[in-house]
C-alpha atoms as a PDB file:
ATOM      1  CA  UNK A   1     -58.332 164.245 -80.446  1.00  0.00           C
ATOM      2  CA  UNK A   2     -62.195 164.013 -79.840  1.00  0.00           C
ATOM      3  CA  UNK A   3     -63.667 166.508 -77.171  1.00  0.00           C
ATOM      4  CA  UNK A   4     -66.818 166.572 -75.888  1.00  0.00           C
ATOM      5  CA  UNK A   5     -69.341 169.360 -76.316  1.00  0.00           C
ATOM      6  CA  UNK A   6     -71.769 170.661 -73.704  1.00  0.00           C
ATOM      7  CA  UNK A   7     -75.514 169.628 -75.352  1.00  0.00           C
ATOM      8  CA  UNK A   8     -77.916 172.503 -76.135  1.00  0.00           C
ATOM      9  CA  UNK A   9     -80.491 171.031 -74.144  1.00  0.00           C
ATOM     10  CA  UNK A  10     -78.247 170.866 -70.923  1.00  0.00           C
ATOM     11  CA  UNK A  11     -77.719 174.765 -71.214  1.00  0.00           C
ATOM     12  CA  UNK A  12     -81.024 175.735 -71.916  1.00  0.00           C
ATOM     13  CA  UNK A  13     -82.420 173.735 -69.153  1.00  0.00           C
ATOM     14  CA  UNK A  14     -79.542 175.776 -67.050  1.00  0.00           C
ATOM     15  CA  UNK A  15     -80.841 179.288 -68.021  1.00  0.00           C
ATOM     16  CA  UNK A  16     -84.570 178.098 -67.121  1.00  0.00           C
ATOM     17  CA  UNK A  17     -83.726 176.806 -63.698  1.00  0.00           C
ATOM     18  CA  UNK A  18     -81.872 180.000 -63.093  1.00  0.00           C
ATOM     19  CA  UNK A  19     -83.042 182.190 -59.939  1.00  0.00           C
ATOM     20  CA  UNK A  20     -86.410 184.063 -60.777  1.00  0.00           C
ATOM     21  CA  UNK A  21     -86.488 187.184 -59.053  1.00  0.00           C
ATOM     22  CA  UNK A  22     -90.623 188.258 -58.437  1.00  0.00           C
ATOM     23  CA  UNK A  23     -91.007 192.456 -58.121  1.00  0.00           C
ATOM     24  CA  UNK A  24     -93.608 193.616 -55.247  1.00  0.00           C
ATOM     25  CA  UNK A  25     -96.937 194.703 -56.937  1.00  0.00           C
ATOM     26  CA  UNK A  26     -97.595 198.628 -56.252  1.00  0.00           C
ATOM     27  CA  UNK A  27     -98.816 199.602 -53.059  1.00  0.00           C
ATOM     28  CA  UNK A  28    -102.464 200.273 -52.956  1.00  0.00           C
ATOM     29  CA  UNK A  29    -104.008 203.445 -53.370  1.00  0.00           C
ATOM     30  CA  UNK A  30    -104.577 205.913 -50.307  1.00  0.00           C
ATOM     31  CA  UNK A  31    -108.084 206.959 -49.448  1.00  0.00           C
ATOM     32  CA  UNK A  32    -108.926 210.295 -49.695  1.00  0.00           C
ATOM     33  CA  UNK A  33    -111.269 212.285 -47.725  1.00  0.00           C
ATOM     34  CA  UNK A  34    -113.761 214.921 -49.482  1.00  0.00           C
ATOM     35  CA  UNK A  35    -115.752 217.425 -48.094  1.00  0.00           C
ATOM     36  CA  UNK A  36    -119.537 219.008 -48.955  1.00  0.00           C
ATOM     37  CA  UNK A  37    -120.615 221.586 -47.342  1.00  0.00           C
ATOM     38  CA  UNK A  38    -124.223 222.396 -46.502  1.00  0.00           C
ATOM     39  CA  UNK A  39    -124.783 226.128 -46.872  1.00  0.00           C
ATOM     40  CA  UNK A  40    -126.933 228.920 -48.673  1.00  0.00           C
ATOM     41  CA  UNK A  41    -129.473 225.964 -48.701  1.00  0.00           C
ATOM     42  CA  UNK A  42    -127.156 224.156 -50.938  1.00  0.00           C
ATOM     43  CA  UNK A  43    -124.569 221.423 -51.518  1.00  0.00           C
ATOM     44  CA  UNK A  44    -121.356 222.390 -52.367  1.00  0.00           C
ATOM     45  CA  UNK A  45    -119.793 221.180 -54.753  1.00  0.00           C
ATOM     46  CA  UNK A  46    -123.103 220.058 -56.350  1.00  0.00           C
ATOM     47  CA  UNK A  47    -121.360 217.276 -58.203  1.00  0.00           C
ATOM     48  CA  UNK A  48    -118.532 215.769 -56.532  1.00  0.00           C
ATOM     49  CA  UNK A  49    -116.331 212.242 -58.497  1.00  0.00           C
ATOM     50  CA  UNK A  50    -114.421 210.153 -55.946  1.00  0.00           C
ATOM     51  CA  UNK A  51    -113.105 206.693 -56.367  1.00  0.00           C
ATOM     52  CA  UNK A  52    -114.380 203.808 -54.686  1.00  0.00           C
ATOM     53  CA  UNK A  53    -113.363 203.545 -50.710  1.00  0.00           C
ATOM     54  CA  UNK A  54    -113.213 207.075 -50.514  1.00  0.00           C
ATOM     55  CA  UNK A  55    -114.842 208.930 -47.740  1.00  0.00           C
ATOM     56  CA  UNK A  56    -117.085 212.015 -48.222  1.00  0.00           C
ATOM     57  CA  UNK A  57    -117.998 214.468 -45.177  1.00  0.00           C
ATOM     58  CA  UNK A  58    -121.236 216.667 -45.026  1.00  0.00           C
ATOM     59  CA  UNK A  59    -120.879 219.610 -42.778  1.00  0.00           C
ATOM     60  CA  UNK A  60    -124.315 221.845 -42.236  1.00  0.00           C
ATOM     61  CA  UNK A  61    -122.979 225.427 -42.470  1.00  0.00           C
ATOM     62  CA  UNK A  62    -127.164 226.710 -42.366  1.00  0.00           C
ATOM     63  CA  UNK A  63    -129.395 227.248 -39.162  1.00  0.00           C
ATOM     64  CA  UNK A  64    -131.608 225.041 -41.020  1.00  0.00           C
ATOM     65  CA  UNK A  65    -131.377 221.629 -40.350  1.00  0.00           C
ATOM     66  CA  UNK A  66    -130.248 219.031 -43.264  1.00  0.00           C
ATOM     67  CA  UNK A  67    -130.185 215.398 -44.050  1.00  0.00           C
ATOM     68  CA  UNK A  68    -128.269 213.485 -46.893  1.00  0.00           C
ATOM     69  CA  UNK A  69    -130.556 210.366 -48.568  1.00  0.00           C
ATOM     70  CA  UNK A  70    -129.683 209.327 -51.818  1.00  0.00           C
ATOM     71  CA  UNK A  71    -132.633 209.385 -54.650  1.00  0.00           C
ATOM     72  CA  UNK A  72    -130.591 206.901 -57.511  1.00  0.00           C
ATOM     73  CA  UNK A  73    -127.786 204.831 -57.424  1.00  0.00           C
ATOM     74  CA  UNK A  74    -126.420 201.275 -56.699  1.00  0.00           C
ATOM     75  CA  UNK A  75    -126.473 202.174 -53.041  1.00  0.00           C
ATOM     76  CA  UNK A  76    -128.319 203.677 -50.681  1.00  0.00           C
ATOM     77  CA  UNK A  77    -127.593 205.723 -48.435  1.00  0.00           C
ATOM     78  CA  UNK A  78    -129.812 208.316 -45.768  1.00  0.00           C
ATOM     79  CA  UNK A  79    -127.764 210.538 -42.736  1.00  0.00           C
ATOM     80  CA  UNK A  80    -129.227 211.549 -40.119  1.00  0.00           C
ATOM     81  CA  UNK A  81    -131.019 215.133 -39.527  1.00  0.00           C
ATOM     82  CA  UNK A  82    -127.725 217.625 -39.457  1.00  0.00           C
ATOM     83  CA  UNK A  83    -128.251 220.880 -37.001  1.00  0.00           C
ATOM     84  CA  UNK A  84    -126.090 223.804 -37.317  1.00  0.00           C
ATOM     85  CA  UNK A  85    -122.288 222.857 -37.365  1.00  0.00           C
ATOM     86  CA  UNK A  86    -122.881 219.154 -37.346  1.00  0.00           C
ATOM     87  CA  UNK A  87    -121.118 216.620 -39.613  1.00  0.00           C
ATOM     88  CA  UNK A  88    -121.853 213.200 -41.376  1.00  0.00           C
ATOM     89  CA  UNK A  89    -119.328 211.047 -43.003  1.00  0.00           C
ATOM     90  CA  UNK A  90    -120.156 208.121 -45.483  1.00  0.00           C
ATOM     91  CA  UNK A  91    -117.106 205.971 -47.864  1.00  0.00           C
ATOM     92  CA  UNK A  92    -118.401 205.060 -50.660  1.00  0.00           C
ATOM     93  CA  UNK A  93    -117.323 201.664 -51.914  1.00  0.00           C
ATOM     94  CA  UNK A  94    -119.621 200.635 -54.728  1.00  0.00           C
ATOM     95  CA  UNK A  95    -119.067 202.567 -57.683  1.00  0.00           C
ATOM     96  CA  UNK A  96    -122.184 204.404 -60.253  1.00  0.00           C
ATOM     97  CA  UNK A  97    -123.661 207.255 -60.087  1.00  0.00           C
ATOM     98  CA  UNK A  98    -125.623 209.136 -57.081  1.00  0.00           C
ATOM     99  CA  UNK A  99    -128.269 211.254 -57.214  1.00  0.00           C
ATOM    100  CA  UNK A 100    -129.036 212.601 -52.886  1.00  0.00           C
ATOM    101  CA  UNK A 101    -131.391 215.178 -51.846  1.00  0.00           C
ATOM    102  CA  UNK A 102    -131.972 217.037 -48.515  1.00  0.00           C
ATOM    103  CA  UNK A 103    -135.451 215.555 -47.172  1.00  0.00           C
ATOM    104  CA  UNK A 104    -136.146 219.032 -45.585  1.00  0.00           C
ATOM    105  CA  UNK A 105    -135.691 220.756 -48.688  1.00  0.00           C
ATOM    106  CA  UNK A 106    -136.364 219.049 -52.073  1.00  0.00           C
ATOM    107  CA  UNK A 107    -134.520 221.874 -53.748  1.00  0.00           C
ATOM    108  CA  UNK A 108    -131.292 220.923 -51.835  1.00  0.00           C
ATOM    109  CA  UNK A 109    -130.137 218.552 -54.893  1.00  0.00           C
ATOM    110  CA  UNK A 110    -126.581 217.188 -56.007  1.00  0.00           C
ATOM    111  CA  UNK A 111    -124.857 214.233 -57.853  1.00  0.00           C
ATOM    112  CA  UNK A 112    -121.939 212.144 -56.537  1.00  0.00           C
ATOM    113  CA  UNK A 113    -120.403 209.725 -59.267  1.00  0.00           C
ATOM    114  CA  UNK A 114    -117.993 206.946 -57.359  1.00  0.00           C
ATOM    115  CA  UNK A 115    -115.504 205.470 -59.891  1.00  0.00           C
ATOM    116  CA  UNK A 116    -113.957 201.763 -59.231  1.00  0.00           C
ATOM    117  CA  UNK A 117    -110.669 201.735 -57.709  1.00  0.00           C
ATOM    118  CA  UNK A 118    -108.122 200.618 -60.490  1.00  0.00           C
ATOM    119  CA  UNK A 119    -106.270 197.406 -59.057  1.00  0.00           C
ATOM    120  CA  UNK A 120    -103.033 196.957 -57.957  1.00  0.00           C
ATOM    121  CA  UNK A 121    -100.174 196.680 -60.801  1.00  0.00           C
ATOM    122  CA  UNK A 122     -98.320 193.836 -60.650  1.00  0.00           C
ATOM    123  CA  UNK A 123     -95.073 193.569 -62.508  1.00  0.00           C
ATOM    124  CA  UNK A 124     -94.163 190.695 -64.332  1.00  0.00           C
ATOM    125  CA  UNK A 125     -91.503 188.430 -62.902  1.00  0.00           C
ATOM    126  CA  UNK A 126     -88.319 188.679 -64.137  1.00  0.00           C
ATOM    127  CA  UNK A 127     -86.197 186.007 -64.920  1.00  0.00           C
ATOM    128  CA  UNK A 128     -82.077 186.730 -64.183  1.00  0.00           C
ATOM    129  CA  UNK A 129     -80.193 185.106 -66.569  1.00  0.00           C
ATOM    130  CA  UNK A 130     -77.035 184.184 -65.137  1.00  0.00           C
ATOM    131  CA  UNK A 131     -74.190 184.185 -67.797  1.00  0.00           C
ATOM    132  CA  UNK A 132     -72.009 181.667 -65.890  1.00  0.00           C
ATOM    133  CA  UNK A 133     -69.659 179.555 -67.439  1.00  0.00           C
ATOM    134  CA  UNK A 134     -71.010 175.659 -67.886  1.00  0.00           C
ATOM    135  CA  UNK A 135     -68.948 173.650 -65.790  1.00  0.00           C
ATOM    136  CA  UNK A 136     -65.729 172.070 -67.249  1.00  0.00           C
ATOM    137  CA  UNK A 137     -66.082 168.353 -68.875  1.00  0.00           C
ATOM    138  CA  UNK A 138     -63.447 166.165 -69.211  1.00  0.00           C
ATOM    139  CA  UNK A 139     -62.072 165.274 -72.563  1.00  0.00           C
ATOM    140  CA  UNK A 140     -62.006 162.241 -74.362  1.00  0.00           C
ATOM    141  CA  UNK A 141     -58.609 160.880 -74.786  1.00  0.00           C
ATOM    142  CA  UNK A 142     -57.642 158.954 -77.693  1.00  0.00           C
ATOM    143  CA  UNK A 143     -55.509 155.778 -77.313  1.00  0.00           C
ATOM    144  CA  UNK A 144     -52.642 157.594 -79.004  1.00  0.00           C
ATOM    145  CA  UNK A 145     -52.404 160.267 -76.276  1.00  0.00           C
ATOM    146  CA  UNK A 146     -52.746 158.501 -73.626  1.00  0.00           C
ATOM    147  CA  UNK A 147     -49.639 156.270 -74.751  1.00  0.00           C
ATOM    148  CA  UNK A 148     -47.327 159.330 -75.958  1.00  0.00           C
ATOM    149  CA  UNK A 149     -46.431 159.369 -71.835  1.00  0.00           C
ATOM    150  CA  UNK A 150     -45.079 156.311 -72.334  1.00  0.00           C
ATOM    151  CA  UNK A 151     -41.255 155.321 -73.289  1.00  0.00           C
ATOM    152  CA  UNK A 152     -40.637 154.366 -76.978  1.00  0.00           C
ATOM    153  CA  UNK A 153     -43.882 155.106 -77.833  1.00  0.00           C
ATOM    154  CA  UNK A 154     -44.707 158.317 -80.112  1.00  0.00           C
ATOM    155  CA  UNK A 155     -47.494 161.309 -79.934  1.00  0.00           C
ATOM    156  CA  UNK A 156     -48.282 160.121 -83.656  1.00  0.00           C
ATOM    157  CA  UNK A 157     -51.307 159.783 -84.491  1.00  0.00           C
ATOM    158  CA  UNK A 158     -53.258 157.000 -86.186  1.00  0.00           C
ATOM    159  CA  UNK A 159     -53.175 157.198 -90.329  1.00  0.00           C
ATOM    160  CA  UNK A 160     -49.556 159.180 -90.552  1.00  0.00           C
ATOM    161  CA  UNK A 161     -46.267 158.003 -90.857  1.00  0.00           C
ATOM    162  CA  UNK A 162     -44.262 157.875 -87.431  1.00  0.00           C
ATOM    163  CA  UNK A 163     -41.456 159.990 -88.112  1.00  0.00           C
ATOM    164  CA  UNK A 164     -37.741 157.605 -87.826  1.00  0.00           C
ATOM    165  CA  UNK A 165     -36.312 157.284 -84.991  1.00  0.00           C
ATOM    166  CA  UNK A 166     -33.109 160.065 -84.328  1.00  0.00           C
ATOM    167  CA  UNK A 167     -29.679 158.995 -85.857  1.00  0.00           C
ATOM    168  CA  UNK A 168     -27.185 157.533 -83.551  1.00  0.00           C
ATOM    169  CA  UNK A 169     -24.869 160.083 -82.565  1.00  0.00           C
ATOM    170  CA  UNK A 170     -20.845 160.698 -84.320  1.00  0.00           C
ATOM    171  CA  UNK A 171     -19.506 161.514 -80.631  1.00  0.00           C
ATOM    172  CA  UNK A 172     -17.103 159.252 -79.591  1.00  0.00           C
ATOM    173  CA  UNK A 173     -18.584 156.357 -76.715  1.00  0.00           C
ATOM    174  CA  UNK A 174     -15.625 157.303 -74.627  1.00  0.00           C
ATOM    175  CA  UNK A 175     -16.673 160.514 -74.372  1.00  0.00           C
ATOM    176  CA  UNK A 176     -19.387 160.534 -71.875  1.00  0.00           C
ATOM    177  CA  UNK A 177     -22.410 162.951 -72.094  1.00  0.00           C
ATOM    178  CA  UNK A 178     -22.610 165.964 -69.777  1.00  0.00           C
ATOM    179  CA  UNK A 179     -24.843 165.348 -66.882  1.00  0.00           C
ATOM    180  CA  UNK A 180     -27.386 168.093 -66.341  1.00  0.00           C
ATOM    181  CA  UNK A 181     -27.736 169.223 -62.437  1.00  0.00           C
ATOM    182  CA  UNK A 182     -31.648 167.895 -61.663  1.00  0.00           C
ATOM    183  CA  UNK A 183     -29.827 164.229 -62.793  1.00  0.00           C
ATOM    184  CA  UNK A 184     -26.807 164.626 -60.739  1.00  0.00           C
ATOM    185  CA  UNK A 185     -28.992 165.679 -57.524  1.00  0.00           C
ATOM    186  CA  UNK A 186     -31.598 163.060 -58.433  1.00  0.00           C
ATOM    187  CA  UNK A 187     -28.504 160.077 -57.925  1.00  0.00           C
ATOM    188  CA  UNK A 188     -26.712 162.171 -54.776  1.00  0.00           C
ATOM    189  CA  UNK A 189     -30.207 161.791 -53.178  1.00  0.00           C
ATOM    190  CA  UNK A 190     -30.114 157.399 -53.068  1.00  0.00           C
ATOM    191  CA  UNK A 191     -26.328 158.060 -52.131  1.00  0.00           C
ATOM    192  CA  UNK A 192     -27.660 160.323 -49.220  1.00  0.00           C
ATOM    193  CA  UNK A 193     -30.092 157.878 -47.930  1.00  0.00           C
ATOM    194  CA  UNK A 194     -27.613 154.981 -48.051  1.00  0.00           C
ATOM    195  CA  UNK A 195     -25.344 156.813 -46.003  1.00  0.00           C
ATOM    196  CA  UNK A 196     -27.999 157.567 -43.340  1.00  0.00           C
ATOM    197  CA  UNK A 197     -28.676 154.253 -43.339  1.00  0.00           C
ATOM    198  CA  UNK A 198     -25.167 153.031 -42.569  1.00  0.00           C
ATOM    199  CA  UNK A 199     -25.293 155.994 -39.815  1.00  0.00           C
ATOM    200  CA  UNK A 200     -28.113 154.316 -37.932  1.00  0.00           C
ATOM    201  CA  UNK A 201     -26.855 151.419 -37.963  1.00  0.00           C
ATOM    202  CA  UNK A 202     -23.098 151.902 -36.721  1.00  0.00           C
ATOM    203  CA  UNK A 203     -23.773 152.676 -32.965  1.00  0.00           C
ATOM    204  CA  UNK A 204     -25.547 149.433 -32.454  1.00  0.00           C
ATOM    205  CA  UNK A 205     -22.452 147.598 -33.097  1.00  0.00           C
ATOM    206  CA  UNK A 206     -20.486 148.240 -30.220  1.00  0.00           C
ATOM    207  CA  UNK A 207     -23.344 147.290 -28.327  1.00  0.00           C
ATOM    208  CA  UNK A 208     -23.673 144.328 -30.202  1.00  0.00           C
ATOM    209  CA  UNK A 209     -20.155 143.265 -28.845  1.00  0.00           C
ATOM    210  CA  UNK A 210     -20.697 144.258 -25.565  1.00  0.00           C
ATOM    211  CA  UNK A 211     -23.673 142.112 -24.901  1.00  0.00           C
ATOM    212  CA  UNK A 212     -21.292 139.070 -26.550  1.00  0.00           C
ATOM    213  CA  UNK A 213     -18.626 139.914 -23.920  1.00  0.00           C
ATOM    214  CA  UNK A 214     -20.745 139.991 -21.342  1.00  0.00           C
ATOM    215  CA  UNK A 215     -22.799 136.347 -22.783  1.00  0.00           C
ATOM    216  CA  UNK A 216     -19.348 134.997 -22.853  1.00  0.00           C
ATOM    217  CA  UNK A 217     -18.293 135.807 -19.091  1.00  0.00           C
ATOM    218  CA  UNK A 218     -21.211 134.552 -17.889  1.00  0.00           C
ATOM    219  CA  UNK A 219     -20.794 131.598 -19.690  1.00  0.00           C
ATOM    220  CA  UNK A 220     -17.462 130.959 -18.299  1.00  0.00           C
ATOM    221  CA  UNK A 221     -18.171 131.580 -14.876  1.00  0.00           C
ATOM    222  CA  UNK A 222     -20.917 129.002 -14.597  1.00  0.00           C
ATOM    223  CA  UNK A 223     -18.676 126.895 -16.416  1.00  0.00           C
ATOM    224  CA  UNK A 224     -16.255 127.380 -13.345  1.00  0.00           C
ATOM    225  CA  UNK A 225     -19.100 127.239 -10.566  1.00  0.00           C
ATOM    226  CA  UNK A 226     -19.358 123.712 -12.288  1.00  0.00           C
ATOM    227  CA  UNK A 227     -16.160 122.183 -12.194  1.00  0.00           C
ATOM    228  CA  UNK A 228     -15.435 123.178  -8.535  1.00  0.00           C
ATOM    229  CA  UNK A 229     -18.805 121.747  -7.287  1.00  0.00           C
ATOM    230  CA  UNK A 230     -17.925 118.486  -9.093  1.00  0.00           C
ATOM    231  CA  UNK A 231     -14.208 118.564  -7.700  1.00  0.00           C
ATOM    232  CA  UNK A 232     -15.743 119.051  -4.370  1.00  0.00           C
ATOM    233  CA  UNK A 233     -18.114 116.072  -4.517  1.00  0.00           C
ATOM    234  CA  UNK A 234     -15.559 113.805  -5.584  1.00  0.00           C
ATOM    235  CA  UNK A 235     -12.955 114.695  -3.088  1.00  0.00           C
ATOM    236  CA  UNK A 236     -15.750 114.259  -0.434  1.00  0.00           C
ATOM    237  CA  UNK A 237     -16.629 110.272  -1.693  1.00  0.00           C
END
């Protein structure tokens, strides 16, 4: 018996088309707010590192005023003149290195490196393999099996020897062979139909004969109607 086999390619290209399942990348990094102060005639912290689209705040803590202007970097960047408890916000968002100074005060002097954000991780998508069962393919029959079904012919198959047919049996022909129930029901059921047949068909005889009786009277009597209107035309000529 020949059966078919389910091709390599087929599969593979079953496990590729399989449902590809694509993670979310990482949320982006919060900003974060940082704070100088302006006091003693001072920044503080002197040298602050942030990362890109973070903001910084100068507060003047001094009677003095201050201002904020940078002296180096890939940016720049100048505040306005700071009095006594005033503040000045700036987000950075080109990163390097700054070098600021208050205008007011050269000696006022402090560094503010801005690193570049790091981007967004995205995870690789992921394919789900699906271990599913291929889907069932019919087999090939041969000739030979396909005729086994069939009365007087064998299951063997072609190159052997068909085994001989069975020996006729030493029982007796008079004695007849036990008949196994599903056989016996199997010829009670035409016997059943026959008689349901015959069943349906019995009360439509004695209708049958009525409508004859009644055909026949009829007959007659116009008969009769007949032969008196004749007898009565004659006597009249």
């Amino acid at each position: 018996m020949h059966r078919l086999t389910v091709p390599r390619t087929l599969l593979a290209a079953f496990l590729v088309a399989a449902p590809v399942t694509v993670l979310p990348a990482s949320p982006a990094r919060a900003a974060t707010a940082h704070q100088v102060l302006m006091s003693g005639y001072a920044f503080s912290p002197g040298s602050l590192t942030v990362t890109a689209g973070d903001t910084v705040t100068w507060t003047n803590r001094d009677h003095a005023p201050h201002d904020v202007e940078t002296t180096s970097g890939p940016a720049s960047v100048h505040s306005p003149m700071l009095a006594k408890g005033a503040s000045w916000s700036h987000t950075f968002t080109t990163a390097g290195s700054y070098g600021y100074v208050c205008t007011v005060h050269p000696g006022m002097t402090a560094r503010l490196v801005v690193e570049p954000a790091a981007a967004p991780v995205t995870r690789a998508p992921a394919h789900e393999h699906h271990a599913s069962a291929p889907a069932a393919v019919p087999t090939k029959r041969s000739p030979s099996s396909s005729m086994a079904g069939m009365p007087g012919m064998g299951a063997a198959s072609p190159g052997k020897a068909t085994e001989p047919a069975a020996a006729p049996s030493s029982d007796p022909p008079d004695s007849p062979s036990p008949t196994p129930p599903a056989a016996a029901a199997a010829a009670a059921q035409p016997a059943l139909a026959t008689t349901s047949a015959v069943s349906d068909i019995r009360p439509l005889e004695p209708l049958l004969l009525l409508t004859g009786v009644v055909a026949g009277v009829a007959v007659l009597c116009l008969l009769l109607v007949g032969s008196r209107s004749a007898a009565v035309s004659r006597s009249g000529d």
